[in-house]
C-alpha atoms as a PDB file:
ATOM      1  CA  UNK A   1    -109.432 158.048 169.212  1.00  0.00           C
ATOM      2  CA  UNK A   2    -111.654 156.597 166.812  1.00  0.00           C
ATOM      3  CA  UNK A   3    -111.203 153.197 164.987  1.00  0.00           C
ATOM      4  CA  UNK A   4    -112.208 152.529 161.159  1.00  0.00           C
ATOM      5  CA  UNK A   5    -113.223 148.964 161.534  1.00  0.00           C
ATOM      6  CA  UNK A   6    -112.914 148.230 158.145  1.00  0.00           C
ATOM      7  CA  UNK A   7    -111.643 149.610 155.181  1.00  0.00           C
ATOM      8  CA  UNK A   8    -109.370 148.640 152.187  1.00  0.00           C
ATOM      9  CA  UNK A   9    -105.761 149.950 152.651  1.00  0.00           C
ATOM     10  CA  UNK A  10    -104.162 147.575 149.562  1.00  0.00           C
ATOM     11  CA  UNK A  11    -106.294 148.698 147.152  1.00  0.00           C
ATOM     12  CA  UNK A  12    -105.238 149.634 143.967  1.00  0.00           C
ATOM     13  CA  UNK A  13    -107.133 153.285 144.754  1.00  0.00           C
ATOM     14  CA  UNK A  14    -104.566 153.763 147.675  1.00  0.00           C
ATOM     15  CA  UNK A  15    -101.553 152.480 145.825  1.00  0.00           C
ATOM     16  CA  UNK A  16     -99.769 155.673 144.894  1.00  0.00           C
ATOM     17  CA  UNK A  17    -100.814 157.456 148.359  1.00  0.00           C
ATOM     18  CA  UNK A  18    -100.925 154.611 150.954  1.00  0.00           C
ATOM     19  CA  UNK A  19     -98.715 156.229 153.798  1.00  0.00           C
ATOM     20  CA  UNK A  20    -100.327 159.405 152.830  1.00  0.00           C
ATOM     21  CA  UNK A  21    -104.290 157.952 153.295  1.00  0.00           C
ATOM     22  CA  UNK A  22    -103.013 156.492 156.846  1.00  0.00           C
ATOM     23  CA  UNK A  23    -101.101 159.527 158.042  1.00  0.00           C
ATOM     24  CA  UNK A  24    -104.447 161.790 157.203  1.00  0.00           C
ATOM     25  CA  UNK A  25    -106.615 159.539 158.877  1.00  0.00           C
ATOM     26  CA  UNK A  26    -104.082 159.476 162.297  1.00  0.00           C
ATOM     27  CA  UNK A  27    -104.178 163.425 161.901  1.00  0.00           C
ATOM     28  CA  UNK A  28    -107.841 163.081 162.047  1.00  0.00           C
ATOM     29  CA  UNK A  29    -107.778 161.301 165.051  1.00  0.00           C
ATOM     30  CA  UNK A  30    -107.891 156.942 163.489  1.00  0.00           C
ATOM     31  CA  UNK A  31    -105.656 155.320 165.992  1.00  0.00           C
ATOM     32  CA  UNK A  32    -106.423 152.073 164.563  1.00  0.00           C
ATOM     33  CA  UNK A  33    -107.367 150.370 161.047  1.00  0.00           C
ATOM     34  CA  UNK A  34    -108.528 146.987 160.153  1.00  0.00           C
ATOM     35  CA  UNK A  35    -108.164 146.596 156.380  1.00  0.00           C
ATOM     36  CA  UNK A  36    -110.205 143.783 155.150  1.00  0.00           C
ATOM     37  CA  UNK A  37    -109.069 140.768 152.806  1.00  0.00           C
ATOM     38  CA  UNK A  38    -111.735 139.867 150.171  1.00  0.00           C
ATOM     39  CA  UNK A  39    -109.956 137.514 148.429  1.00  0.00           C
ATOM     40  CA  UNK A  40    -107.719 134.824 150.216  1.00  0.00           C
ATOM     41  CA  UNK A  41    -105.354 134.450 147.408  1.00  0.00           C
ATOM     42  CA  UNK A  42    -103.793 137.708 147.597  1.00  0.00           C
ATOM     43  CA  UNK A  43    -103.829 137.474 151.354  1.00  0.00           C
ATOM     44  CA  UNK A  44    -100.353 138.738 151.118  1.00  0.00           C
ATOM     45  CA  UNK A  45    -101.194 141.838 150.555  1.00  0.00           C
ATOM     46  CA  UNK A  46    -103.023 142.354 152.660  1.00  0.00           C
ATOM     47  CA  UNK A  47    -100.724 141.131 155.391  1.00  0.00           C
ATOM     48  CA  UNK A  48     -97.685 143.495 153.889  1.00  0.00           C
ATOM     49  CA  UNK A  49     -99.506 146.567 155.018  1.00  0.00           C
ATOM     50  CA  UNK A  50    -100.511 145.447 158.481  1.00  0.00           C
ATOM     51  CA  UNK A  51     -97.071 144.309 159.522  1.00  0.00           C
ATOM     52  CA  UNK A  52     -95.278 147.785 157.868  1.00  0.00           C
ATOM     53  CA  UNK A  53     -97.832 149.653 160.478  1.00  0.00           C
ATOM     54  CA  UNK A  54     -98.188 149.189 164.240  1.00  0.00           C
ATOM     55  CA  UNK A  55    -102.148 150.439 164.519  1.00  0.00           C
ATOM     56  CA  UNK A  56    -103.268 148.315 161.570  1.00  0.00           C
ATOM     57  CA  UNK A  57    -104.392 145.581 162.141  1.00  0.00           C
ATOM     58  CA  UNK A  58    -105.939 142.699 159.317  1.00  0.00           C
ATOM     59  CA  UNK A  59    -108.740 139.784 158.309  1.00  0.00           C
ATOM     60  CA  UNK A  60    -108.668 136.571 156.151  1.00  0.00           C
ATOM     61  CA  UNK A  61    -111.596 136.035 153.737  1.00  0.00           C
ATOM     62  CA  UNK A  62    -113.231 135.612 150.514  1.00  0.00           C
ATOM     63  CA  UNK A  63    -116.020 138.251 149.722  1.00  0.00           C
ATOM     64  CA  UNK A  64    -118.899 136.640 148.463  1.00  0.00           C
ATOM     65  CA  UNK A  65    -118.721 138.418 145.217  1.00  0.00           C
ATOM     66  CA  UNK A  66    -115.448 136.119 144.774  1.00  0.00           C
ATOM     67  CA  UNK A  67    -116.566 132.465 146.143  1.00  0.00           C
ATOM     68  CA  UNK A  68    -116.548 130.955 142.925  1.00  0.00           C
ATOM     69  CA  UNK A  69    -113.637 131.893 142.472  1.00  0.00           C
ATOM     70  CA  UNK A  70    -112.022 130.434 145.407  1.00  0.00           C
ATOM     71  CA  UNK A  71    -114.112 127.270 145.955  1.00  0.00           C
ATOM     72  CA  UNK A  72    -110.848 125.353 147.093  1.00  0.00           C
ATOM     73  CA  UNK A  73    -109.832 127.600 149.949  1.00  0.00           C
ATOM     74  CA  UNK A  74    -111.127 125.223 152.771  1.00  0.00           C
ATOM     75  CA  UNK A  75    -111.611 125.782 156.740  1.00  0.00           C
ATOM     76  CA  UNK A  76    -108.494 124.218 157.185  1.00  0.00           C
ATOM     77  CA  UNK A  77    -106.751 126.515 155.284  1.00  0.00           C
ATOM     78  CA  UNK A  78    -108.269 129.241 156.767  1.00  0.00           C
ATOM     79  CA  UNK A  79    -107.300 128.636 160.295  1.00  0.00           C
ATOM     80  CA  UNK A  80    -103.872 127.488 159.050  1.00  0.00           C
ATOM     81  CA  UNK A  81    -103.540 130.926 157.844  1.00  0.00           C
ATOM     82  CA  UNK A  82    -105.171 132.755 160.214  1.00  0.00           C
ATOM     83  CA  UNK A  83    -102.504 131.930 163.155  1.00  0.00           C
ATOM     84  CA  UNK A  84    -100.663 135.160 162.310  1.00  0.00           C
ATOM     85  CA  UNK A  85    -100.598 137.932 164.875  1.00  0.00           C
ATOM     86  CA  UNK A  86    -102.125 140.329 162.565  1.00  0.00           C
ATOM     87  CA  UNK A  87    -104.615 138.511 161.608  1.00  0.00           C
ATOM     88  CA  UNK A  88    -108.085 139.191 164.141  1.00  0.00           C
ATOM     89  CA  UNK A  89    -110.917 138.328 162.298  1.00  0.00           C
ATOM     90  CA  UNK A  90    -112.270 136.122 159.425  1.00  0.00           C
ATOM     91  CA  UNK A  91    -113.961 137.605 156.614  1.00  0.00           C
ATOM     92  CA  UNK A  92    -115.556 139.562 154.812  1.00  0.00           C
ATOM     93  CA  UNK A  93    -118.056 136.739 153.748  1.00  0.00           C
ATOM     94  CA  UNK A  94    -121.489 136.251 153.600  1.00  0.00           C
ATOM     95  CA  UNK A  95    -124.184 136.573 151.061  1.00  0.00           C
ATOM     96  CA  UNK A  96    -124.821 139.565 148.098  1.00  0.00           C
ATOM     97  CA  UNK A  97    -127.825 138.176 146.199  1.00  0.00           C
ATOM     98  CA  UNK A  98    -127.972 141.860 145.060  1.00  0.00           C
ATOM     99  CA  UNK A  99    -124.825 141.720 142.103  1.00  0.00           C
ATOM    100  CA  UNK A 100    -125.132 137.709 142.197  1.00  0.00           C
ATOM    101  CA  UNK A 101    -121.845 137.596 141.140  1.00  0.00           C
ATOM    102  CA  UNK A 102    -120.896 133.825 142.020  1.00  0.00           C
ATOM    103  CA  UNK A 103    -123.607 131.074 142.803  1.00  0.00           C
ATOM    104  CA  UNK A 104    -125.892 131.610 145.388  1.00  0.00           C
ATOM    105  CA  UNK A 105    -125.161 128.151 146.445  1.00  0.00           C
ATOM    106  CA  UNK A 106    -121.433 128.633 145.904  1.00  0.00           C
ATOM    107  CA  UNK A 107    -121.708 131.738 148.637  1.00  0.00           C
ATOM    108  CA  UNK A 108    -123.734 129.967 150.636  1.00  0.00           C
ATOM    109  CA  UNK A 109    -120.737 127.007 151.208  1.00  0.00           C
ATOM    110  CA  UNK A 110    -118.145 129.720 151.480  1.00  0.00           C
ATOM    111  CA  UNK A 111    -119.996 131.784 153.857  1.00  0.00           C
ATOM    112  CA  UNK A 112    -120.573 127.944 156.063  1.00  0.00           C
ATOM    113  CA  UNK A 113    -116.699 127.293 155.569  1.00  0.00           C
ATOM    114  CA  UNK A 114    -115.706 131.242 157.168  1.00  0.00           C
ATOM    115  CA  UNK A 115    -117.912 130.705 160.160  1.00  0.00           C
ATOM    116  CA  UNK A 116    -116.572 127.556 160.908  1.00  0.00           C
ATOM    117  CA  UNK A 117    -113.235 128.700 160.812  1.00  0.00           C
ATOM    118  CA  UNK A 118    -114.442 132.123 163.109  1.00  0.00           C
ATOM    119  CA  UNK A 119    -115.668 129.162 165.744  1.00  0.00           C
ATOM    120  CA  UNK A 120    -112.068 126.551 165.489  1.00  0.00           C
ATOM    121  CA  UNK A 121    -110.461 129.838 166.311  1.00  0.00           C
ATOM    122  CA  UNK A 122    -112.698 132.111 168.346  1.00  0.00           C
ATOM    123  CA  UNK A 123    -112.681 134.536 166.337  1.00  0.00           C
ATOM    124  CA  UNK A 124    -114.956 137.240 164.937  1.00  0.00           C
ATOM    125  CA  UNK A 125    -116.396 137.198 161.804  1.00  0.00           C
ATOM    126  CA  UNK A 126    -116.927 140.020 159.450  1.00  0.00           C
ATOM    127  CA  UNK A 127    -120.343 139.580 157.369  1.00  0.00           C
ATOM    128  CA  UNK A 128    -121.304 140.986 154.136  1.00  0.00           C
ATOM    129  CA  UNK A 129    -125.226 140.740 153.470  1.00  0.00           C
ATOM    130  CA  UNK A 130    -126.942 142.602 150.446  1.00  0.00           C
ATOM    131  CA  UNK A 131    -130.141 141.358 149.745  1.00  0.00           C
ATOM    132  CA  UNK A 132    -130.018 138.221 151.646  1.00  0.00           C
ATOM    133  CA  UNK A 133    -131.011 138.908 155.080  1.00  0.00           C
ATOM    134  CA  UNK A 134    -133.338 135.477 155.410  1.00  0.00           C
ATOM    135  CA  UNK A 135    -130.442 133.567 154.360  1.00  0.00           C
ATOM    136  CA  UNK A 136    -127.958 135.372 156.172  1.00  0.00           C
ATOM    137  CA  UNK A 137    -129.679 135.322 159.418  1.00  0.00           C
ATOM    138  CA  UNK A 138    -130.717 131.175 159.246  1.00  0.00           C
ATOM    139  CA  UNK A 139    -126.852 130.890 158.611  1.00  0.00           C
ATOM    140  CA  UNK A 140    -125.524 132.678 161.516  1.00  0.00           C
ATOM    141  CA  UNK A 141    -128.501 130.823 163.216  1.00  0.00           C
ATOM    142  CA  UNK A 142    -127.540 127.179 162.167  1.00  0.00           C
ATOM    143  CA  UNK A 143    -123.818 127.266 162.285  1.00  0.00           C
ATOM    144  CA  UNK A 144    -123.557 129.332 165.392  1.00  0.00           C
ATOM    145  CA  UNK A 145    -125.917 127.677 167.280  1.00  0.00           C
ATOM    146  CA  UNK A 146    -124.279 126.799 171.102  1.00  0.00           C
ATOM    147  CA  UNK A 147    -120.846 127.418 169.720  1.00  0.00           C
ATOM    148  CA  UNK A 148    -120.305 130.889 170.766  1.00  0.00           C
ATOM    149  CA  UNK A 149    -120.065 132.546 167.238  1.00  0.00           C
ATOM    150  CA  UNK A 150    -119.241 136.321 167.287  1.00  0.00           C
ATOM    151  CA  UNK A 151    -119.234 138.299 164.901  1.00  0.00           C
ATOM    152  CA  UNK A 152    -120.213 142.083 163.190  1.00  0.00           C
ATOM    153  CA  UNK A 153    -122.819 142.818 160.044  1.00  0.00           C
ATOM    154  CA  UNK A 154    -120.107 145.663 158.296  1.00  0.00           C
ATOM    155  CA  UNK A 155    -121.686 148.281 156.145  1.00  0.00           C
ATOM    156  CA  UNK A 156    -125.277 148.058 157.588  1.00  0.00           C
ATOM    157  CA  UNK A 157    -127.701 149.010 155.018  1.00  0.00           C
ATOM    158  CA  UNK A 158    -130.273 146.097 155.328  1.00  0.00           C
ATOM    159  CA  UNK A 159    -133.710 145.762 156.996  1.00  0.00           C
ATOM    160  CA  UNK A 160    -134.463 147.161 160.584  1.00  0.00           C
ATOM    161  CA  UNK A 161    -135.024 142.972 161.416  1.00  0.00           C
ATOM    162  CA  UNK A 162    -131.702 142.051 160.500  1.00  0.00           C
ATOM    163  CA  UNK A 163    -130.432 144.402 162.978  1.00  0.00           C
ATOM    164  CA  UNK A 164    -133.038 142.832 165.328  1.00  0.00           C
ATOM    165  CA  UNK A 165    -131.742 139.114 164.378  1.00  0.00           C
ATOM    166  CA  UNK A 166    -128.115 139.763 164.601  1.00  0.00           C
ATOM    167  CA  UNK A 167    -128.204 141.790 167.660  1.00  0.00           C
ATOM    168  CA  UNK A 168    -130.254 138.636 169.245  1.00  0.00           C
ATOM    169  CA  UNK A 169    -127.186 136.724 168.016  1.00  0.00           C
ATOM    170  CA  UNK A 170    -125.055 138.775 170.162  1.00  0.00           C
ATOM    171  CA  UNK A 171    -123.842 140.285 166.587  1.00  0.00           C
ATOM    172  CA  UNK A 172    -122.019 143.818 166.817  1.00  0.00           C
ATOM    173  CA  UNK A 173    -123.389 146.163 163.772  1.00  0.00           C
ATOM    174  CA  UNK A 174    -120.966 148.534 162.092  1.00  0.00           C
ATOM    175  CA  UNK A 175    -122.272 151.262 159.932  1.00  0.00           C
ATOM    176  CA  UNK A 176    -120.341 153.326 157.388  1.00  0.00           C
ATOM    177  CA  UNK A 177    -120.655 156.626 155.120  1.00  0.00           C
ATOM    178  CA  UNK A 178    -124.197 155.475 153.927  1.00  0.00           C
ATOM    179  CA  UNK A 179    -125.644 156.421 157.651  1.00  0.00           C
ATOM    180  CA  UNK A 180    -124.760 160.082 156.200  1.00  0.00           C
ATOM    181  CA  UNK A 181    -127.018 160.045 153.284  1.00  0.00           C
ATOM    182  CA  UNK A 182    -130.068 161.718 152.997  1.00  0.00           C
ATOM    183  CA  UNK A 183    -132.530 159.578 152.125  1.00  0.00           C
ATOM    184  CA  UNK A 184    -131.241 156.954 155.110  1.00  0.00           C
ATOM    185  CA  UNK A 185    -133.624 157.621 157.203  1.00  0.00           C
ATOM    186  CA  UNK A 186    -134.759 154.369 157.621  1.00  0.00           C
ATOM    187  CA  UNK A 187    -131.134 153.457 158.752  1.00  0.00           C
ATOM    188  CA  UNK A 188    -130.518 156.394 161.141  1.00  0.00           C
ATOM    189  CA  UNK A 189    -133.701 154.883 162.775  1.00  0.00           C
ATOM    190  CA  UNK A 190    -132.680 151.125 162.613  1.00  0.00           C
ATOM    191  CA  UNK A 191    -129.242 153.112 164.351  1.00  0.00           C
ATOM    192  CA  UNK A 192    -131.227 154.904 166.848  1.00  0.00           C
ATOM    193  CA  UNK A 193    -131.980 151.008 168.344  1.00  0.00           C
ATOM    194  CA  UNK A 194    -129.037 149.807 168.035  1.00  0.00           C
ATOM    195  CA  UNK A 195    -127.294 149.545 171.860  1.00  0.00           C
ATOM    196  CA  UNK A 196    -124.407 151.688 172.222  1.00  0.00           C
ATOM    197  CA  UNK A 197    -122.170 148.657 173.575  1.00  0.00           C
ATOM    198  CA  UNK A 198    -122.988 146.790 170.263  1.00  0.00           C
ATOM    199  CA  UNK A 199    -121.954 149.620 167.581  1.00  0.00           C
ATOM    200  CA  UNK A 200    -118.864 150.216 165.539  1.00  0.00           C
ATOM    201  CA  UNK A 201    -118.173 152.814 162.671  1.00  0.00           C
ATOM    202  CA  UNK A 202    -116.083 152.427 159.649  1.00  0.00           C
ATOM    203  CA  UNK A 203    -115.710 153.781 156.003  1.00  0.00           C
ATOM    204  CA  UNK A 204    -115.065 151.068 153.538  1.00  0.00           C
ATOM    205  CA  UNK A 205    -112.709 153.165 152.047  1.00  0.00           C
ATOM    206  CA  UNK A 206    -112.453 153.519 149.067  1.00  0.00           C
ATOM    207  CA  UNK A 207    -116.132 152.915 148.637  1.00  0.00           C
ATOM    208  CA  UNK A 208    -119.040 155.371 150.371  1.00  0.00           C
ATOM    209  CA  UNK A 209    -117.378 158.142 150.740  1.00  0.00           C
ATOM    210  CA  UNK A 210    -119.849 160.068 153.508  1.00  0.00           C
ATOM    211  CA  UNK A 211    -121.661 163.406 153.089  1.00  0.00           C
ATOM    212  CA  UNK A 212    -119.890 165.876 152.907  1.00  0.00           C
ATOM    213  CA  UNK A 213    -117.172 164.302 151.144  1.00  0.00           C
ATOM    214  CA  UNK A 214    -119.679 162.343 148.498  1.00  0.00           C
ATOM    215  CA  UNK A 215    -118.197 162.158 145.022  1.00  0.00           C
ATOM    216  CA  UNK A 216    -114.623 161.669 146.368  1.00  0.00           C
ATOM    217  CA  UNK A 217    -112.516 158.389 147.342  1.00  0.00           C
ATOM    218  CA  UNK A 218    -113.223 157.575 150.582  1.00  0.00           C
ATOM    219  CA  UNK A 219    -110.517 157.655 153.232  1.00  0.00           C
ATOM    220  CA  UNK A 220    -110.467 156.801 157.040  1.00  0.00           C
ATOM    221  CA  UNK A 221    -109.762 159.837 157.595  1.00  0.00           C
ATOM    222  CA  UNK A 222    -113.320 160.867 156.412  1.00  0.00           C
ATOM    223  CA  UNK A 223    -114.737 157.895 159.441  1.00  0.00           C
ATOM    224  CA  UNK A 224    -114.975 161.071 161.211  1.00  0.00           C
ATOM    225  CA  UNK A 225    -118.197 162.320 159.502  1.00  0.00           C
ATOM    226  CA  UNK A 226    -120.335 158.881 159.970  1.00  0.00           C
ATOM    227  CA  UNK A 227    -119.164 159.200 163.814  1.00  0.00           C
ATOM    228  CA  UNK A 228    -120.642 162.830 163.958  1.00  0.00           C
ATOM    229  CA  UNK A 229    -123.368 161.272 162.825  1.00  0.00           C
ATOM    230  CA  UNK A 230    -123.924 158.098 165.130  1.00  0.00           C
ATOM    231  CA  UNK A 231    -123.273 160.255 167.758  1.00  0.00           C
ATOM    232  CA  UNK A 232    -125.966 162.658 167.001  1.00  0.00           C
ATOM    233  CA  UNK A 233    -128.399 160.001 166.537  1.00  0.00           C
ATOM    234  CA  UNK A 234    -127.588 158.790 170.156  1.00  0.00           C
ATOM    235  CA  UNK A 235    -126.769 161.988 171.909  1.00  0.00           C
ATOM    236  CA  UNK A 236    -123.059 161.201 172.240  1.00  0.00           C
ATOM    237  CA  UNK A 237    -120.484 164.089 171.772  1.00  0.00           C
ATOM    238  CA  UNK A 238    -117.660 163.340 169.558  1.00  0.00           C
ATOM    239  CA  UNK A 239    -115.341 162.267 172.314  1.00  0.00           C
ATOM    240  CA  UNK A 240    -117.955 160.211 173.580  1.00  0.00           C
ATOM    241  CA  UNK A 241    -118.400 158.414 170.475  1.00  0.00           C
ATOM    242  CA  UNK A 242    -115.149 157.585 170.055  1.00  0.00           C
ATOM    243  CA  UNK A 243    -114.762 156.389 173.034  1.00  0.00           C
ATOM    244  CA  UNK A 244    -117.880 154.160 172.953  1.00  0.00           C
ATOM    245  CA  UNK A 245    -117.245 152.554 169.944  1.00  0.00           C
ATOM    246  CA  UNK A 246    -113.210 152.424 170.222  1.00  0.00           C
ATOM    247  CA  UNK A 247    -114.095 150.042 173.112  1.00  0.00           C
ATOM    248  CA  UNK A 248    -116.114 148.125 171.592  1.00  0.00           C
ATOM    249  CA  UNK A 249    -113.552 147.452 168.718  1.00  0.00           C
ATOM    250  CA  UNK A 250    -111.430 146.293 171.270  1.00  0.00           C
ATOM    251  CA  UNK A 251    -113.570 144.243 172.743  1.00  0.00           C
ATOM    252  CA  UNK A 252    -115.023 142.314 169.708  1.00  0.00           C
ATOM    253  CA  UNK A 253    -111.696 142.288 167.700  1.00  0.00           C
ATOM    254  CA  UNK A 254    -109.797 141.189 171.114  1.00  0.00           C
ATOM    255  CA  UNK A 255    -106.921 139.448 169.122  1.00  0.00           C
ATOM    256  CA  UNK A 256    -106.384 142.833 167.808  1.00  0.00           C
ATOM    257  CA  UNK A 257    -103.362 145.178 169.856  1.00  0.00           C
ATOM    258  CA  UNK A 258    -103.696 149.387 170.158  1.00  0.00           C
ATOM    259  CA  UNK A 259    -100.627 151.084 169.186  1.00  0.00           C
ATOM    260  CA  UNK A 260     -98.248 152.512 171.365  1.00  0.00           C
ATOM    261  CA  UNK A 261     -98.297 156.577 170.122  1.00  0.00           C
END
């Protein structure tokens, strides 16, 4: 089975088809989903469609686009929150200096606050990074430094050295439709060096739908296509793949529990 790793089930894009999006990606072969908060205050949302489904599982964060507007959610609250069973990761945070839509300083606190929380509960942390590699990588540095931070960089699309940097970290790196593109050759390359034990796949559904579904809303049932292509780039047949990077999904999201089908 394959796993998206992270993808937006609540979303508005979904509403009138939700059971419908997750029964096409099961047919597909998705035996497990981890839809991603990006904004803390409608956490509950979030949390209603992991707990209506057994193989979907759920994170806590504020997206970076959103920190200024949740300056007050603290590390307290987000390890207060966090205690629920669905619940295996922290994030998305980190840093988009690309859209600078809230203070750079403002994500820059947020981003501290989610990693701190990731370390009070061992758990991993989801990053976002768009044009902010330096900043991202001195972060992860500085607040993970001897505490046994863990974490993945979702949606890689950044420089071949950030891949370098967060693999150092012991950082898993997850990459989505955007590996399917043509002109990402650059990435399929920065893929190519990428360990097998340390890669995950995912859609970001609704957003990046791959080739050849471009021009549609992405799905996870469409995770399929990126996986083709990961496994090309590393000689893996599909099974393989799956296998591969099911296992690792496992293994980094541990909290996380495979459904029973």
């Amino acid at each position: 089975m394959l796993v998206d790793s992270h993808c937006h089930l609540e979303f508005p894009d979904f509403a009138a088809d939700q059971d419908g999006v997750i029964g096409r990606a099961r047919a597909a072969g998705v035996g497990h989903f981890l839809t991603i908060c990006t904004r803390v205050r409608r956490f509950d949302e979030i949390l209603r469609v992991a707990e209506a489904n057994d193989d979907v599982s759920c994170s806590l964060g504020t997206h970076p686009h959103s920190a200024e507007e949740e300056t007050d959610v603290t590390t307290a609250e987000l390890v207060k929150l966090a205690q629920h069973p669905k619940v295996v990761a922290i994030g998305e945070t980190g840093l988009d200096y690309y859209y600078d839509n809230s203070p750079r300083d403002l994500q820059q606190e947020a981003f501290r606050r989610h990693l701190r929380a990731a370390i009070a509960l061992d758990l991993p942390v989801i990053v976002h990074t768009r044009d902010a590699d330096g900043d991202t990588a001195r972060i992860l540095r500085e607040e993970g430094q001897g505490t046994g931070l863990k974490g993945v960089i979702h949606c890689f699309s950044s420089s071949p050295q950030l891949a370098v940097d967060a693999l150092d970290l012991g950082f898993y790196i997850s990459f989505s439709g955007i590996l399917t593109f043509k002109k990402a050759e650059e990435l399929r390359e920065t893929a190519r060096n990428v360990p097998a034990d340390k890669m995950l796949v995912e859609t970001d559904a609704p957003f990046l739908a791959p080739i050849p579904m471009r021009g549609k809303r992405n799905e996870p049932a469409f995770v399929v296509h990126t996986a083709k292509v990961l496994g090309d780039i590393h000689g893996l047949d599909a099974e393989a793949l799956a296998d591969r990077t099911t296992q690792n999904f496992f293994t980094l999201f541990s909290k996380a529990v495979p459904a029973l089908r």
